[in-house]
C-alpha atoms as a PDB file:
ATOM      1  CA  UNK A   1      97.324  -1.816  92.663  1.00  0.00           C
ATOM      2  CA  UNK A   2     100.569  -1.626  94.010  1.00  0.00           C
ATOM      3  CA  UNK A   3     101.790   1.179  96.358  1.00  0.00           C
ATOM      4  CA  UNK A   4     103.759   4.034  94.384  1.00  0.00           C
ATOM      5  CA  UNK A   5     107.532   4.073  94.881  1.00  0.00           C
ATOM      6  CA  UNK A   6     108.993   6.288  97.401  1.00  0.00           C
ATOM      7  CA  UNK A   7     111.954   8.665  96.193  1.00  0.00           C
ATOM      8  CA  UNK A   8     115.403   7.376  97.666  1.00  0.00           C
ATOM      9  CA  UNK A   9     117.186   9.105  99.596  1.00  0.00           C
ATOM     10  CA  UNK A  10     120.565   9.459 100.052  1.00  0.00           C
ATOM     11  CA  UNK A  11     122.281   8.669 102.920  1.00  0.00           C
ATOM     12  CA  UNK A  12     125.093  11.333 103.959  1.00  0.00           C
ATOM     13  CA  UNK A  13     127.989  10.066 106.208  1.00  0.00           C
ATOM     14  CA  UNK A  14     127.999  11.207 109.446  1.00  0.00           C
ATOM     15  CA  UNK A  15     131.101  13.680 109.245  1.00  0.00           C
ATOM     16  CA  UNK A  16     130.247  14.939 105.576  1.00  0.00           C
ATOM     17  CA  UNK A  17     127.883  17.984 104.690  1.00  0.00           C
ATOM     18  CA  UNK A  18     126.267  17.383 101.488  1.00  0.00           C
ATOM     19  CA  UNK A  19     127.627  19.571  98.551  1.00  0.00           C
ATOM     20  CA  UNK A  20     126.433  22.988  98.095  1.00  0.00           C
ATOM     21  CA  UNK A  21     126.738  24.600  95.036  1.00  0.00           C
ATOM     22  CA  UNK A  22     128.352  28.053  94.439  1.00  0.00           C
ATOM     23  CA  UNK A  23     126.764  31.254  93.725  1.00  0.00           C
ATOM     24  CA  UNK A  24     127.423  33.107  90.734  1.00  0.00           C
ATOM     25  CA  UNK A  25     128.440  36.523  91.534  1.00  0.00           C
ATOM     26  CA  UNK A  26     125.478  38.849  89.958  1.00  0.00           C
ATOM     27  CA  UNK A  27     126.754  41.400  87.840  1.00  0.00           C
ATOM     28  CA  UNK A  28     125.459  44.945  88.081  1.00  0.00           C
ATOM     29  CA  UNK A  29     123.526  46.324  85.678  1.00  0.00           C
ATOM     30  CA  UNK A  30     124.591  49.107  83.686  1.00  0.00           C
ATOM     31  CA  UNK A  31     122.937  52.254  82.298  1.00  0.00           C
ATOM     32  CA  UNK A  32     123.254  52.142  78.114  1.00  0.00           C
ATOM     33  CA  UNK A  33     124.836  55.436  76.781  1.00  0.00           C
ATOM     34  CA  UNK A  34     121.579  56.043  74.966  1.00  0.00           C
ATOM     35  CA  UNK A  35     119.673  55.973  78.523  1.00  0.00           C
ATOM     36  CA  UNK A  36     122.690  58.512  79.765  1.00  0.00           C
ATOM     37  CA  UNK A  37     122.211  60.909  77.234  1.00  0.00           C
ATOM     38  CA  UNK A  38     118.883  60.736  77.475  1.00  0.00           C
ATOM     39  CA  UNK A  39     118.832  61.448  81.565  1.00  0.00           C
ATOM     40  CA  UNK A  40     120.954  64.025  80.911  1.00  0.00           C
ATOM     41  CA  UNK A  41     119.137  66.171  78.445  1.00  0.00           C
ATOM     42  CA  UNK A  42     115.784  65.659  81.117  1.00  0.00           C
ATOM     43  CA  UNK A  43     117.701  66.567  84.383  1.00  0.00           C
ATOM     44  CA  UNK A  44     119.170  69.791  82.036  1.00  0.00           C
ATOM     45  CA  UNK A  45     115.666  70.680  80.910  1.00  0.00           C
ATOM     46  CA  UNK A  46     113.996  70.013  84.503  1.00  0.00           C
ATOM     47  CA  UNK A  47     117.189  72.267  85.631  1.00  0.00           C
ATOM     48  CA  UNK A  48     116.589  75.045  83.237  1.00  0.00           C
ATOM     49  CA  UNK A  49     113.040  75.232  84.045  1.00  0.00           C
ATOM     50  CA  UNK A  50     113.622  75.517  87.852  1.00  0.00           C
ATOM     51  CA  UNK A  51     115.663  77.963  87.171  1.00  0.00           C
ATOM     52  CA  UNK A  52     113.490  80.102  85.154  1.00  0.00           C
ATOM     53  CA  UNK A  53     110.827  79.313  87.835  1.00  0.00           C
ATOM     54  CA  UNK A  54     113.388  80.676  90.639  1.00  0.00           C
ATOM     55  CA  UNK A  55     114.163  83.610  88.537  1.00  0.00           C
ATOM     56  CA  UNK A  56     110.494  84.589  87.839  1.00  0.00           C
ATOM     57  CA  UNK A  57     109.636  83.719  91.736  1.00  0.00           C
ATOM     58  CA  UNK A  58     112.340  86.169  92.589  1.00  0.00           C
ATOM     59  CA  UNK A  59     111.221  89.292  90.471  1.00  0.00           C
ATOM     60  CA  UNK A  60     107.627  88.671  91.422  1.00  0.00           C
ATOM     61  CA  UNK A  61     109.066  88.934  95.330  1.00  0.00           C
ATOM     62  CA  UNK A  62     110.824  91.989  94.342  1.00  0.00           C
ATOM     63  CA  UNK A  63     108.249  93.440  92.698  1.00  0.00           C
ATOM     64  CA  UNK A  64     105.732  92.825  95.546  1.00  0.00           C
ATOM     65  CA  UNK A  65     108.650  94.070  98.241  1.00  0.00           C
ATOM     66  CA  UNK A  66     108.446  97.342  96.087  1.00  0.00           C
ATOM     67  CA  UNK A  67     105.283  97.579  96.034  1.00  0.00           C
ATOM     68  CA  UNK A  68     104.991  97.056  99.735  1.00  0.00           C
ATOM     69  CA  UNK A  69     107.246  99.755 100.159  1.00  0.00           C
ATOM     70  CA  UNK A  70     105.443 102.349  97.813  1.00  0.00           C
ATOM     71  CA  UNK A  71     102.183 101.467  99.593  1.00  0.00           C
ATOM     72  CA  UNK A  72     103.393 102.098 103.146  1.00  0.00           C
ATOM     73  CA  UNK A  73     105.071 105.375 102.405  1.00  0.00           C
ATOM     74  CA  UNK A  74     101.572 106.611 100.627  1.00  0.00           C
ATOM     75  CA  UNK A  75     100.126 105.313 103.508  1.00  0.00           C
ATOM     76  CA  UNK A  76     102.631 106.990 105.973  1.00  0.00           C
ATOM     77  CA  UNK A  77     101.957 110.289 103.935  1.00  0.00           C
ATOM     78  CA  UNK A  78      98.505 110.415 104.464  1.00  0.00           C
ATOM     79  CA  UNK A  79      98.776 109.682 108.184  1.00  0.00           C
ATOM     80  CA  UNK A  80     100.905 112.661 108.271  1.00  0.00           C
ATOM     81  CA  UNK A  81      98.430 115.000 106.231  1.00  0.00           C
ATOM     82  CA  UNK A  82      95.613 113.910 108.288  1.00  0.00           C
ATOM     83  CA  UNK A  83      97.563 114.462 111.716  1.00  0.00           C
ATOM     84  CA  UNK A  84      98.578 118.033 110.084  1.00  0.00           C
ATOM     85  CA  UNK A  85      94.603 118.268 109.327  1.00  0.00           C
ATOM     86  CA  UNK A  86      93.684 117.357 113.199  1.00  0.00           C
ATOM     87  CA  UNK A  87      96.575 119.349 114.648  1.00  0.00           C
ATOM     88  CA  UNK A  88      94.420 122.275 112.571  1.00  0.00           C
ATOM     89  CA  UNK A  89      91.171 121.599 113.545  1.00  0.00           C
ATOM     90  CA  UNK A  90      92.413 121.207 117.538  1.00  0.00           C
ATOM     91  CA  UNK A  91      94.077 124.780 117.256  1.00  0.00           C
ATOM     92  CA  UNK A  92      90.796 126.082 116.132  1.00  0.00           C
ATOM     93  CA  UNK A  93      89.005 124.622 118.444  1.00  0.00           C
ATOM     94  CA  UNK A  94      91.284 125.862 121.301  1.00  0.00           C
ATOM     95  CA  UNK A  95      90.906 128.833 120.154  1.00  0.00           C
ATOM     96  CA  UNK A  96      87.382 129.199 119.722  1.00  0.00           C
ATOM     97  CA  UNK A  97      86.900 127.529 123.220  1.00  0.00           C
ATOM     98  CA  UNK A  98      89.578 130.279 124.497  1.00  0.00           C
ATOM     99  CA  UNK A  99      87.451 133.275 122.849  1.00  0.00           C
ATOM    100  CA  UNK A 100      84.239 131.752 124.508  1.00  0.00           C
ATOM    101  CA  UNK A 101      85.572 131.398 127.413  1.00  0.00           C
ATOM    102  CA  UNK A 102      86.971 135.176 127.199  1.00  0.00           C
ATOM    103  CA  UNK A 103      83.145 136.469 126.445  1.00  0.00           C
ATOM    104  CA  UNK A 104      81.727 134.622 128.902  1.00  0.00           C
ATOM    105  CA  UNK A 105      84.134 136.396 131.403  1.00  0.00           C
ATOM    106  CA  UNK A 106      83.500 139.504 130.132  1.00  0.00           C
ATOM    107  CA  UNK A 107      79.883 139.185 130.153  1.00  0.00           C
ATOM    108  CA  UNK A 108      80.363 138.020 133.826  1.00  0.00           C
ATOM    109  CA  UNK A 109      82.328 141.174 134.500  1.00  0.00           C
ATOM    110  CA  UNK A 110      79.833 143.272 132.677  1.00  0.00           C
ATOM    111  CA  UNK A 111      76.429 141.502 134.857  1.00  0.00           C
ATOM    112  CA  UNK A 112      78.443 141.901 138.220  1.00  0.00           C
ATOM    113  CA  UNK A 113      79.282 145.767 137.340  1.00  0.00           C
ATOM    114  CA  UNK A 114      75.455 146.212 136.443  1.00  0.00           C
ATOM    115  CA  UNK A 115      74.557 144.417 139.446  1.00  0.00           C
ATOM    116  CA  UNK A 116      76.604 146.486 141.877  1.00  0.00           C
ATOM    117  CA  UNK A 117      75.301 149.817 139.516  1.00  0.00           C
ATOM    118  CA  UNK A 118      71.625 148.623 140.235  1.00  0.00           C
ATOM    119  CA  UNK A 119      73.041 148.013 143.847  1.00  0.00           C
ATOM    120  CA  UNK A 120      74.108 151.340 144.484  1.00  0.00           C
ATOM    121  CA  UNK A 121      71.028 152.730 142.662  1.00  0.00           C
ATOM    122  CA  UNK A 122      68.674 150.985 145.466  1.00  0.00           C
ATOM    123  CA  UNK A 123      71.134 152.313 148.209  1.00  0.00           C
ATOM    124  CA  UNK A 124      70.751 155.736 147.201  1.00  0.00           C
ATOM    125  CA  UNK A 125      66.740 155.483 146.574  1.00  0.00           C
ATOM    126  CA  UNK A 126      66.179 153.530 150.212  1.00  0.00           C
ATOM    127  CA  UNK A 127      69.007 156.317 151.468  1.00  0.00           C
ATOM    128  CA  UNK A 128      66.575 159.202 150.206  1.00  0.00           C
ATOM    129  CA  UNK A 129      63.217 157.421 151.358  1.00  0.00           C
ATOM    130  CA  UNK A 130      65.469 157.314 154.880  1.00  0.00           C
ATOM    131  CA  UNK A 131      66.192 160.895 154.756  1.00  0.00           C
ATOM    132  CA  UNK A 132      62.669 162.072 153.570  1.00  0.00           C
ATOM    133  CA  UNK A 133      60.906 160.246 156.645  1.00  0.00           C
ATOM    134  CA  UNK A 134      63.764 161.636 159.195  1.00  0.00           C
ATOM    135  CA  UNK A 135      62.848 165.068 157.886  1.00  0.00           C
ATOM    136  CA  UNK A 136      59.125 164.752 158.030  1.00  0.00           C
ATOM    137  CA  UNK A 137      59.549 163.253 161.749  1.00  0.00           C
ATOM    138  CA  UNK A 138      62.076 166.597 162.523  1.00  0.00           C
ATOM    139  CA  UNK A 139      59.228 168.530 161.738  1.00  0.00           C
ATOM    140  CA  UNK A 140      56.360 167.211 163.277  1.00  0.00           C
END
């Protein structure tokens, strides 16, 4: 069988480029009205509904914010009653501990004065004994 034929090719002069063809400038593409009105209607729904969102976002903050507030002024109110309510019991307990300490003093005063009593008594007993033996010893 005989050897299948080459493609030709064409020769270009030295100087010359070969021809290139020209590009077609591509046009844009552009949006039908239909798509437009379309777009627009979505982006004004997806609008309103952020909005709404926002706006419900917003009142839930403020509600929480006042109800923050509420719960720290209850809660500073009943610090304040319970401080009242120690301050009480700490001036009662001063006091008490002042009245103690005011009966044990005057039980201290009141041993020490029967101790010097009981004191004196024993002076006056070993005083007597004394004078008893110097009279006995007078008069032997």
């Amino acid at each position: 069988m005989a050897a299948a034929k080459k493609g030709v090719k064409r020769k270009v002069a030295r100087g010359k480029k070969a021809a290139t063809k020209k590009r077609v400038a591509t046009r844009k593409k552009t949006v039908k009205k239909s798509n437009t009105a379309t777009a627009a209607a979505k982006r004004k729904a997806l609008t309103a509904k952020l909005r709404a969102d926002l706006k419900a976002t917003k009142e839930t903050l403020r509600a929480a914010r006042v109800a923050a507030k509420e719960e720290i002024k209850l809660a500073r109110a009943s610090a304040t009653a319970e401080m009242a309510v120690l301050k009480d019991q700490l001036a009662a307990a001063l006091k008490r501990e002042r009245e103690l300490m005011a009966l044990g003093e005057k039980k201290a005063a009141a041993m020490l004065a029967a101790g010097a009593r009981w004191e004196k008594a024993q002076m006056k007993k070993i005083q007597k004994i004394g004078a008893t033996r110097k009279r006995r010893a007078k008069k032997a």
